[in-house]
PDB file of N, CA and C in Angstrom:
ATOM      1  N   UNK A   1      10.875 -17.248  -3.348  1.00  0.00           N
ATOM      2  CA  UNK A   1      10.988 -16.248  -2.298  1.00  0.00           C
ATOM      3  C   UNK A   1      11.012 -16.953  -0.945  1.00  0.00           C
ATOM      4  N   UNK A   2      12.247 -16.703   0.119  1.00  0.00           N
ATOM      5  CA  UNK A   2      12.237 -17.258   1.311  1.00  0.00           C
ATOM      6  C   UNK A   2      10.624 -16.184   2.072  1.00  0.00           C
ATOM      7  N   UNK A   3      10.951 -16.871   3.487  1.00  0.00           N
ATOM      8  CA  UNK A   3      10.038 -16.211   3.992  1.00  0.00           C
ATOM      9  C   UNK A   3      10.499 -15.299   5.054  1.00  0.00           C
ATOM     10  N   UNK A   4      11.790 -14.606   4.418  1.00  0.00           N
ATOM     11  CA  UNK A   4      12.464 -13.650   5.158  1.00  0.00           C
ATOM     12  C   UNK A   4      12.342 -12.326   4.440  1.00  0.00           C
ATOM     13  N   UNK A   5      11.878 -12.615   3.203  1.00  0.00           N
ATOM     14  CA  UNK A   5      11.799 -11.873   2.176  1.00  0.00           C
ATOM     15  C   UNK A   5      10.883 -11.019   1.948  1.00  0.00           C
ATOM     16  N   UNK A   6      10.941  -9.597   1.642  1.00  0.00           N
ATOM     17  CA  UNK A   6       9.329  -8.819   2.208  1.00  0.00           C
ATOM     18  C   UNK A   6       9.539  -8.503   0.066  1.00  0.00           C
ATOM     19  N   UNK A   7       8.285  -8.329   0.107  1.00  0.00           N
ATOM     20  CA  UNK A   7       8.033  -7.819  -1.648  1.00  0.00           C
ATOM     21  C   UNK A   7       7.250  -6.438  -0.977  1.00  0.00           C
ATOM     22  N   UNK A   8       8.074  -5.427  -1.979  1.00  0.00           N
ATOM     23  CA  UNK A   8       7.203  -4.124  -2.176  1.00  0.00           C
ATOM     24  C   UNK A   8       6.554  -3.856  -3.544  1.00  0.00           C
ATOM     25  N   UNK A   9       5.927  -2.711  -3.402  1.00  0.00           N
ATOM     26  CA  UNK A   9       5.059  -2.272  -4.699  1.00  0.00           C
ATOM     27  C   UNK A   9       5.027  -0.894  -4.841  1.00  0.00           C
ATOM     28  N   UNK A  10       4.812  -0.395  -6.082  1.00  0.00           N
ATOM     29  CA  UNK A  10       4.528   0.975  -6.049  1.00  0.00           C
ATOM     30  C   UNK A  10       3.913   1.577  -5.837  1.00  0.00           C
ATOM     31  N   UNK A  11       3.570   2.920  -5.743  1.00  0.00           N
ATOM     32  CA  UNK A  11       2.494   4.053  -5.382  1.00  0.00           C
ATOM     33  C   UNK A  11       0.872   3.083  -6.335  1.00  0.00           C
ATOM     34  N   UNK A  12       1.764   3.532  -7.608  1.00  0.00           N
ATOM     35  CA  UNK A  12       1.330   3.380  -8.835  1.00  0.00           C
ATOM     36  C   UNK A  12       0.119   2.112  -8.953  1.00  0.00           C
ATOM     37  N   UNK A  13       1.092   1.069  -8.387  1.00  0.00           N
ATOM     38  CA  UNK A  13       0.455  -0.588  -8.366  1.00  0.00           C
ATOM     39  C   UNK A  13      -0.393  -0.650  -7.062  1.00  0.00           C
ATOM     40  N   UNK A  14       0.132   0.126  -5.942  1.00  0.00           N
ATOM     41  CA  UNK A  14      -1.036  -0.104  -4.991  1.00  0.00           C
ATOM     42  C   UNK A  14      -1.935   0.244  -5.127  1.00  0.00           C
ATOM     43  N   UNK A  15      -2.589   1.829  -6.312  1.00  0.00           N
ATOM     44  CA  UNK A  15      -3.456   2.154  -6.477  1.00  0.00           C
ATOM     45  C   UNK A  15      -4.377   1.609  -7.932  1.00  0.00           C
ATOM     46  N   UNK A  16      -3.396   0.769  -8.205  1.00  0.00           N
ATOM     47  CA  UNK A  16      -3.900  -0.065  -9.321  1.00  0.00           C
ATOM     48  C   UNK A  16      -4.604  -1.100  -8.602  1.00  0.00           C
ATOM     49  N   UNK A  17      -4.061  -1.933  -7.848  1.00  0.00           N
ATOM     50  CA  UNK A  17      -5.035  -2.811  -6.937  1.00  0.00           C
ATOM     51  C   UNK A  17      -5.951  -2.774  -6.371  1.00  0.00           C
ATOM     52  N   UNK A  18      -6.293  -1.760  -5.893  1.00  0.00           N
ATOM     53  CA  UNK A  18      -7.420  -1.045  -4.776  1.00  0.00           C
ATOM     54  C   UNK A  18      -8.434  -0.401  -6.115  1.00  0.00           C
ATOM     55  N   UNK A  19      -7.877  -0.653  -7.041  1.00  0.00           N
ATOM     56  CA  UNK A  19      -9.126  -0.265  -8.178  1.00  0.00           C
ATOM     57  C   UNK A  19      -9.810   0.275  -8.590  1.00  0.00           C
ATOM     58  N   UNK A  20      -8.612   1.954  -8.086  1.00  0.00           N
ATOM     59  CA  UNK A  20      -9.784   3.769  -7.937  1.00  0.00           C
ATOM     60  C   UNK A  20     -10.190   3.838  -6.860  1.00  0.00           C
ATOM     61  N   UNK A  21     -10.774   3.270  -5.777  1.00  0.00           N
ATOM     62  CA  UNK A  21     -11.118   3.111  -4.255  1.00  0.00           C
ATOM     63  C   UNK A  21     -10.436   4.319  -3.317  1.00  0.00           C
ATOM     64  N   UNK A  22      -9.170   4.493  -3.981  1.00  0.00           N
ATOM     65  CA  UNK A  22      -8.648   6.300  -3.470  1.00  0.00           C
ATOM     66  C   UNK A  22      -8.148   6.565  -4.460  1.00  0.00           C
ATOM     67  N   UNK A  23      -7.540   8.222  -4.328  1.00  0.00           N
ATOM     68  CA  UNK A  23      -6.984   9.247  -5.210  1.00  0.00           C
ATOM     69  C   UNK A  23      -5.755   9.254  -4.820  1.00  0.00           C
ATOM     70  N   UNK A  24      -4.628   9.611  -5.707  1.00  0.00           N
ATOM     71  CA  UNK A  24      -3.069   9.421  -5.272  1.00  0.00           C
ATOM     72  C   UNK A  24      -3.003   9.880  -4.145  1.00  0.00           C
ATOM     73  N   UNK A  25      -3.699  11.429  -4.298  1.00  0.00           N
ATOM     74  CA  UNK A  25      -3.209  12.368  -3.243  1.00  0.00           C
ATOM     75  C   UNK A  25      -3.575  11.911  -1.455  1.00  0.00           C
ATOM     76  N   UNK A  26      -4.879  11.007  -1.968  1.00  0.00           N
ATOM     77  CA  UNK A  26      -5.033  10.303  -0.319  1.00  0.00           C
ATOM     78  C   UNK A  26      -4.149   9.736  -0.093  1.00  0.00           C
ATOM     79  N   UNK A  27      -3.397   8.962  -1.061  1.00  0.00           N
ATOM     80  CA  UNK A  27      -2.443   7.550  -0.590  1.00  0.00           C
ATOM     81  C   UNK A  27      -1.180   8.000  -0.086  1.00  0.00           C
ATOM     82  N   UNK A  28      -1.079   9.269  -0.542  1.00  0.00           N
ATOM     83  CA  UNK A  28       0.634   9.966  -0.493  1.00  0.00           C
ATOM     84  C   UNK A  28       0.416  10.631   1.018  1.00  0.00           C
ATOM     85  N   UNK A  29      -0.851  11.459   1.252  1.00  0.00           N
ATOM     86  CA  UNK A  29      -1.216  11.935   2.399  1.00  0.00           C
ATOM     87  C   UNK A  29      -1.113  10.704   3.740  1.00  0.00           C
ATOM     88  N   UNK A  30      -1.900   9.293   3.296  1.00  0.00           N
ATOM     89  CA  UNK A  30      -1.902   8.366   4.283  1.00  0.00           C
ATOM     90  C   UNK A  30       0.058   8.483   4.779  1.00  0.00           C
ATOM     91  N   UNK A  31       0.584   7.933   3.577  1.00  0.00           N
ATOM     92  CA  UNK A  31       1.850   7.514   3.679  1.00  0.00           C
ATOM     93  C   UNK A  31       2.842   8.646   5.194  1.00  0.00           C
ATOM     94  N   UNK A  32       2.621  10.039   3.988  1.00  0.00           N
ATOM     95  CA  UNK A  32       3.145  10.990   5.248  1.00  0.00           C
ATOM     96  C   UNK A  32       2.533  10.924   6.695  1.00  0.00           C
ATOM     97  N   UNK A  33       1.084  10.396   6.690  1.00  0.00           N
ATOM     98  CA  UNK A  33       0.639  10.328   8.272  1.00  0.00           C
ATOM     99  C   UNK A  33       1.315   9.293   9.021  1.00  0.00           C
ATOM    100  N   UNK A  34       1.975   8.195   8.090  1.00  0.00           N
ATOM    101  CA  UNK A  34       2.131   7.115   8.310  1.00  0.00           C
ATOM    102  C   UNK A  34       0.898   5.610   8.540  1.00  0.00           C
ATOM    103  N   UNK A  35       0.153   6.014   7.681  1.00  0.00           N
ATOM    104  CA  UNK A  35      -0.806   5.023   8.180  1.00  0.00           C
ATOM    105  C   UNK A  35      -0.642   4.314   6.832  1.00  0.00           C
ATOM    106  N   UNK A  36       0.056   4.349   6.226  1.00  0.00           N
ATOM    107  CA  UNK A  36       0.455   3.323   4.792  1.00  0.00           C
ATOM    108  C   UNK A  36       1.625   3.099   5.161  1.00  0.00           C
ATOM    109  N   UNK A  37       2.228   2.049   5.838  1.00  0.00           N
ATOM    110  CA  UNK A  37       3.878   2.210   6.040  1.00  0.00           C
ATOM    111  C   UNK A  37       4.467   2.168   4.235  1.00  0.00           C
ATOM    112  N   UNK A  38       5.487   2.455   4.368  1.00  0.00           N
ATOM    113  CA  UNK A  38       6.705   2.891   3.301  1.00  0.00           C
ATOM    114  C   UNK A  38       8.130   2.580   3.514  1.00  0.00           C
ATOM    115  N   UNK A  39       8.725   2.845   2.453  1.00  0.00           N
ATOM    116  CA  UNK A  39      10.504   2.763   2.578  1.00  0.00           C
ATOM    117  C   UNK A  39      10.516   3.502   1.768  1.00  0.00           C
ATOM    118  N   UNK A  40      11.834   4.510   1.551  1.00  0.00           N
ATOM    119  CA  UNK A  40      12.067   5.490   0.642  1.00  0.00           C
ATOM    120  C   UNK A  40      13.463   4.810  -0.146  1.00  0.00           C
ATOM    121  N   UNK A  41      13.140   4.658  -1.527  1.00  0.00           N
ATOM    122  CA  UNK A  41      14.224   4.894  -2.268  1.00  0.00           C
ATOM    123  C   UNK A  41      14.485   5.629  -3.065  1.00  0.00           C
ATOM    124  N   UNK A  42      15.494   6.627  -2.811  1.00  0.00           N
ATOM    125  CA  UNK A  42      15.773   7.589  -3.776  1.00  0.00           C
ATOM    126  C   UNK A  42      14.546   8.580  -3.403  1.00  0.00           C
ATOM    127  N   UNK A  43      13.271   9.048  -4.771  1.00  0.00           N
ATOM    128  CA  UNK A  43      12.374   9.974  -4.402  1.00  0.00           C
ATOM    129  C   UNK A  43      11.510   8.781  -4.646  1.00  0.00           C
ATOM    130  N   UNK A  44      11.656   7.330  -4.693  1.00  0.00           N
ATOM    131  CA  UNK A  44      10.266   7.032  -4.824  1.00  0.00           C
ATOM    132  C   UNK A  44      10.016   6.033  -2.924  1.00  0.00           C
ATOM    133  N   UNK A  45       8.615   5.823  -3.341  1.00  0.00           N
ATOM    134  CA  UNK A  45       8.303   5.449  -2.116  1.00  0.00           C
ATOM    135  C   UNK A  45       7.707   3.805  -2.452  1.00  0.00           C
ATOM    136  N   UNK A  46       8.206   3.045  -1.638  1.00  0.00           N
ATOM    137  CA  UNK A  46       8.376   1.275  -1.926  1.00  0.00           C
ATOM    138  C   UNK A  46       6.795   1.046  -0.969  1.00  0.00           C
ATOM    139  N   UNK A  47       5.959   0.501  -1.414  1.00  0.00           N
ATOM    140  CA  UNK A  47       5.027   0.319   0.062  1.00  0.00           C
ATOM    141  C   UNK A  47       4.937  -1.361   0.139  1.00  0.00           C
ATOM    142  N   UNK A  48       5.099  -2.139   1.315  1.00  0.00           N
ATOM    143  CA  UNK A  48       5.231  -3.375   1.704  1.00  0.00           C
ATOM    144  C   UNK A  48       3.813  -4.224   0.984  1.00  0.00           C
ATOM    145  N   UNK A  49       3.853  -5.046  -0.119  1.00  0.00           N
ATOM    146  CA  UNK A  49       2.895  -5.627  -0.241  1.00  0.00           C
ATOM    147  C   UNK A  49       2.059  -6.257   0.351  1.00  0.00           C
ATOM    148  N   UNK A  50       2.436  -6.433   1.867  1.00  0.00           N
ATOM    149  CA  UNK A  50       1.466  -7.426   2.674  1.00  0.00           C
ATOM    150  C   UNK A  50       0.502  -5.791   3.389  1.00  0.00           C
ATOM    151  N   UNK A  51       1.048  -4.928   3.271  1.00  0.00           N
ATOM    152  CA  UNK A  51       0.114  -3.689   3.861  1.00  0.00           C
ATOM    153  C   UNK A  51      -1.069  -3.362   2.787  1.00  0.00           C
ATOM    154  N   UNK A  52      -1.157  -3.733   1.837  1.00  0.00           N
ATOM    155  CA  UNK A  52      -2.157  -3.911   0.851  1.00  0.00           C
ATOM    156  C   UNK A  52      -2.702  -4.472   0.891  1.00  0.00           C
ATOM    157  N   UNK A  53      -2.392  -6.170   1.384  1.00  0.00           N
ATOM    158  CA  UNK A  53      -3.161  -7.553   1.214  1.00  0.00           C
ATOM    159  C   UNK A  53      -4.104  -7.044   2.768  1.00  0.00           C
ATOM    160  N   UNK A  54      -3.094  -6.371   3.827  1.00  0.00           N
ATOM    161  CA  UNK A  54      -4.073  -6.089   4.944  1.00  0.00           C
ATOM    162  C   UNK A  54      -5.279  -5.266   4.539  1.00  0.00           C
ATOM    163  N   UNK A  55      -5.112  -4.401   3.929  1.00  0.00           N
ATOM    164  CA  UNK A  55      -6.316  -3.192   3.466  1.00  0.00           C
ATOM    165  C   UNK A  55      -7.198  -3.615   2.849  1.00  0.00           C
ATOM    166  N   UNK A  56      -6.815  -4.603   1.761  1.00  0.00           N
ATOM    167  CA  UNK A  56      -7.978  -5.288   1.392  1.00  0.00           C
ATOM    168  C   UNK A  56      -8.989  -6.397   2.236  1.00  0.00           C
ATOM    169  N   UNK A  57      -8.010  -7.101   2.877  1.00  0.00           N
ATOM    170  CA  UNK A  57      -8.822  -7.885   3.840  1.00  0.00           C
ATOM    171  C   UNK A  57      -9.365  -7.168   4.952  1.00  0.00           C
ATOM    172  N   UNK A  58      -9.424  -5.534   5.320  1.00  0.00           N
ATOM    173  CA  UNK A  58     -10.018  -4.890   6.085  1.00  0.00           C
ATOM    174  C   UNK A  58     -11.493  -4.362   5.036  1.00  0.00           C
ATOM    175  N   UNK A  59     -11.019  -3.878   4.687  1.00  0.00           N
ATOM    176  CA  UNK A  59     -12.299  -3.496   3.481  1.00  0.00           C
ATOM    177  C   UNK A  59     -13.428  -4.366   3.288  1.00  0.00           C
ATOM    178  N   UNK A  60     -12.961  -6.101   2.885  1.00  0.00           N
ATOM    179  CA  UNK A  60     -14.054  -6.836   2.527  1.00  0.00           C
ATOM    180  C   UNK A  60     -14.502  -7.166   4.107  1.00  0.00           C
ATOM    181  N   UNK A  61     -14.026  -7.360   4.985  1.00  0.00           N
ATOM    182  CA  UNK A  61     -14.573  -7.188   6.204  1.00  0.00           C
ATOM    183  C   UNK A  61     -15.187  -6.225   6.991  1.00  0.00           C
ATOM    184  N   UNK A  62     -15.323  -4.843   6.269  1.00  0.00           N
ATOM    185  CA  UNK A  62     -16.099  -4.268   6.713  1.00  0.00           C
ATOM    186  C   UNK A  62     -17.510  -3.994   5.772  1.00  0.00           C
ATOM    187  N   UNK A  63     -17.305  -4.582   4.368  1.00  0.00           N
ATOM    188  CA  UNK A  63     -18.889  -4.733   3.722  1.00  0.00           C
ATOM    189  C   UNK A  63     -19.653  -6.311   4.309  1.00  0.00           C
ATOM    190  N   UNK A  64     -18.901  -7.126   5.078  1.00  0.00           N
ATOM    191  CA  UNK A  64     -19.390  -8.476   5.167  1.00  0.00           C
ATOM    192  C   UNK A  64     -20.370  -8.294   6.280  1.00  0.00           C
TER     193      UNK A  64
END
């Protein structure tokens, strides 16, 4: 992967990562507020993997 290259993930996998920590319906709600950025393909919704890697590194920084 260059480093021009963005990787997305699914609804599905972001909430697989975060490990139950929210409910779809929060994540779909964030998305429409826009506070999860997104890309739409088709009906599904792509979310930028580095916006995950941020959430997590906000999270463990706020139990530290």
């Amino acid at each position: 992967m260059t480093t021009n290259e963005r990787r997305y993930i699914t609804v599905a996998e972001f909430l697989e990562a975060l490990g139950g920590r929210l409910s779809k319906n929060t994540v779909y709600s964030a998305i429409n507020r826009g506070e999860i950025p997104c890309i739409f393909i088709g009906r599904r919704r792509l979310i930028p993997e580095d916006a995950l890697t941020q959430m997590l590194q906000t999270q463990s920084s706020r139990k530290g």
